[in-house]
Protein backbone atom coordinates (compact mmCIF):
# COMPACT_ATOMS: atom_id res chain seq x y z
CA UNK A 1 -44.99 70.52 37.64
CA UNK A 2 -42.85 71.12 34.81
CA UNK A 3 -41.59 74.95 34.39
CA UNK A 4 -39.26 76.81 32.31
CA UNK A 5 -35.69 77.04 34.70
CA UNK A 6 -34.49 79.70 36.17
CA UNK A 7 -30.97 81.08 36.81
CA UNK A 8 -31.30 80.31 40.70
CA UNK A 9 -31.94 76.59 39.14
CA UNK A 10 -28.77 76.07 37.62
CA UNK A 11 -26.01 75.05 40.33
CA UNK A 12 -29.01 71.89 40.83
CA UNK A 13 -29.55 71.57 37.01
CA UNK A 14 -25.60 70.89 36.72
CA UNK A 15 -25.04 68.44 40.23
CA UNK A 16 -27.77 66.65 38.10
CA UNK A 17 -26.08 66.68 34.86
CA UNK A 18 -22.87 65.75 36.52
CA UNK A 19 -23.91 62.75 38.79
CA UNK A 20 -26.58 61.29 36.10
CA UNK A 21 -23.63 61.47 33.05
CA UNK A 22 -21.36 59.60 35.25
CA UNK A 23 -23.45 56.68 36.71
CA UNK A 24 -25.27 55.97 33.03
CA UNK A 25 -21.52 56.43 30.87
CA UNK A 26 -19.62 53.79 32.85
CA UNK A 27 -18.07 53.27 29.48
CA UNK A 28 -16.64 56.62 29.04
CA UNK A 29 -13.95 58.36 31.54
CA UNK A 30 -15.31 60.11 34.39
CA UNK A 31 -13.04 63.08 33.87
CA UNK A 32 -14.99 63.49 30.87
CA UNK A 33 -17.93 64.93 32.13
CA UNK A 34 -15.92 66.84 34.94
CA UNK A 35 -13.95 68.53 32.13
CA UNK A 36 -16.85 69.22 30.05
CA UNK A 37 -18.55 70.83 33.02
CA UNK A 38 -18.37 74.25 32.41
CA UNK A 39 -18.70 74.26 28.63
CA UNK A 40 -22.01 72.58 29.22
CA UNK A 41 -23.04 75.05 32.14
CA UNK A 42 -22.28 78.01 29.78
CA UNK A 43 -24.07 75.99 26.59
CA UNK A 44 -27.13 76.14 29.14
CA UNK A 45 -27.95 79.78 29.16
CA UNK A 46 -28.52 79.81 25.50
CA UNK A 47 -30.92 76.85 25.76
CA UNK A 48 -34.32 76.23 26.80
CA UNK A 49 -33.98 74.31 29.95
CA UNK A 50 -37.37 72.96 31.94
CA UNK A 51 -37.47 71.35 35.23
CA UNK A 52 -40.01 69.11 36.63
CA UNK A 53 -40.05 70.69 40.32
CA UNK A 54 -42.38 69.14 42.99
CA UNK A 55 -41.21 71.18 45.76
CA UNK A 56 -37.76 69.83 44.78
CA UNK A 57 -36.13 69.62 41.24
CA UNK A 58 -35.73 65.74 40.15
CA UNK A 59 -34.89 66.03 36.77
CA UNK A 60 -34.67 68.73 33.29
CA UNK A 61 -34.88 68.99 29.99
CA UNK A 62 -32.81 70.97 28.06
CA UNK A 63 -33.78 72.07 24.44
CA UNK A 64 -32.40 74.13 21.20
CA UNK A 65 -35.22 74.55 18.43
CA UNK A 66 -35.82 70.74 18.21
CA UNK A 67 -32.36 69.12 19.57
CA UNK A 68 -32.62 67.77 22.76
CA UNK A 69 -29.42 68.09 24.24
CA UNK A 70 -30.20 65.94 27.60
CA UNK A 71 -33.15 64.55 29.62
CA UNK A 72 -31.71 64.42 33.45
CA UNK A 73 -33.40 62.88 36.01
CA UNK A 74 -31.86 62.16 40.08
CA UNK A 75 -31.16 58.49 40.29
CA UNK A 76 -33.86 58.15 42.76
CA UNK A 77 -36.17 60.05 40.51
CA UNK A 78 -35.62 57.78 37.27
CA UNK A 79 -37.66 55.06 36.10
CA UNK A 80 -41.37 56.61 37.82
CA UNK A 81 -42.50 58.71 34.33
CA UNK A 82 -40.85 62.12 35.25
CA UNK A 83 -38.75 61.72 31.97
CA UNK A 84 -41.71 60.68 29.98
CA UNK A 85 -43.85 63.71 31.19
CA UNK A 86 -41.09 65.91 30.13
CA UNK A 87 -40.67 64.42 26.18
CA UNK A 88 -44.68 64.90 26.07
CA UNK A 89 -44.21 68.18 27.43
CA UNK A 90 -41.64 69.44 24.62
CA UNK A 91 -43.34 67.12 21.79
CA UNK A 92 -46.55 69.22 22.96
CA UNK A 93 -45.18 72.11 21.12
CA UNK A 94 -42.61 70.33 18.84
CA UNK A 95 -43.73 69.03 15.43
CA UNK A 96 -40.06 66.96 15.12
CA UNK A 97 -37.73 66.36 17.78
CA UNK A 98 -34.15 65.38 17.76
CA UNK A 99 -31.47 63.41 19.86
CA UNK A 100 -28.13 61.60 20.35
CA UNK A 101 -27.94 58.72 22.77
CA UNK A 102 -24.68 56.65 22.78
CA UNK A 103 -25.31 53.13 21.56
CA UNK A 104 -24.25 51.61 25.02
CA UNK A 105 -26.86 53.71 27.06
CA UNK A 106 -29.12 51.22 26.27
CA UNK A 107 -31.66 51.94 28.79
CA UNK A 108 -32.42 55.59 27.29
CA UNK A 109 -32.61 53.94 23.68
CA UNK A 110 -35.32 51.76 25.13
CA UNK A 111 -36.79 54.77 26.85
CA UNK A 112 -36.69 56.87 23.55
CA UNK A 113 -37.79 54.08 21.70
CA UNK A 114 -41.15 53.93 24.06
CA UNK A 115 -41.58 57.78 23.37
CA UNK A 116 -42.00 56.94 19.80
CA UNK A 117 -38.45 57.83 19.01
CA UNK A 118 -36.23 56.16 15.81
CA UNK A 119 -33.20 55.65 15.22
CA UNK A 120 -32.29 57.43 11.92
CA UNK A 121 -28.57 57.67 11.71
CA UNK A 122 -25.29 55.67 13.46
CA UNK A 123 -22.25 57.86 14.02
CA UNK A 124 -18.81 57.65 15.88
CA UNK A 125 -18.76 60.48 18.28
CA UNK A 126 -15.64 62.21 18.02
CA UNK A 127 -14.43 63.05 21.62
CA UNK A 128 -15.19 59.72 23.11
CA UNK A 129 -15.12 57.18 19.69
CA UNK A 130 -18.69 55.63 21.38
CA UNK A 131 -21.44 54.79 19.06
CA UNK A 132 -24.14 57.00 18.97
CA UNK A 133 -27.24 57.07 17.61
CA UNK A 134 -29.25 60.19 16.15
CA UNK A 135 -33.13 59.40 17.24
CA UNK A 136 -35.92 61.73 15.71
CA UNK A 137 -39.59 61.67 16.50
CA UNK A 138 -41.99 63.50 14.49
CA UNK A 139 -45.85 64.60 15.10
CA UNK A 140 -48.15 62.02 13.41
């Protein structure tokens, strides 16, 4: 089931964040994400964040107009469709939808890719100097 989150969601939403940054960016510092921690935990009460709960949360999605600032899923969660249902869920009210993924993530530009996603710029991310691509999809 995939619901809008709540505030009593958001110490889980962020042990997600945390742990799933870290284990996919083994090219960038892990301090990086602890320091960032509470920017981004502050950043997510002015988003639209939606959890796919089954009794438990295993992943999110969290959304500003059409950016999607981060698809999260538990490691033991990943790879069986949860993120998929979610980008169906927000392109189900989305015309356009919008993304950075760093170039070396290359499992979540596959998984983007597969979700009809496209590459439409290449930029140096400031704070870390990775590669990242901007990704779009739009409604056919």
């Amino acid at each position: 089931m995939i619901r809008k989150a709540t505030e009593n969601d958001l110490n889980t939403i962020m042990n997600i964040w945390l742990s799933v940054n870290i284990s996919a960016h083994n090219f960038i510092p892990e301090e990086y994400w602890h320091n960032h921690f509470e920017d981004v935990r502050t950043a997510i009460s002015s988003a639209e964040v939606y959890v796919f709960e089954n009794g438990v949360i295993k992943g999110f999605a969290g959304l500003v107009e059409n950016y999607i600032a981060g698809i999260f899923m538990k490691e033991e969660f990943q790879s069986k469709g949860i993120g998929g249902k979610l980008i169906h869920f927000l392109q189900s009210f989305k015309s356009e939808l919008v993304l950075n993924v760093y170039e070396q993530n290359k499992n979540a530009v596959r998984f983007y890719e597969k979700q009809g996603f496209q590459i439409s710029q290449r930029n140096i991310e400031k704070e870390t100097g990775q590669m990242e691509y901007q990704m779009i999809w739009k409604k056919a």
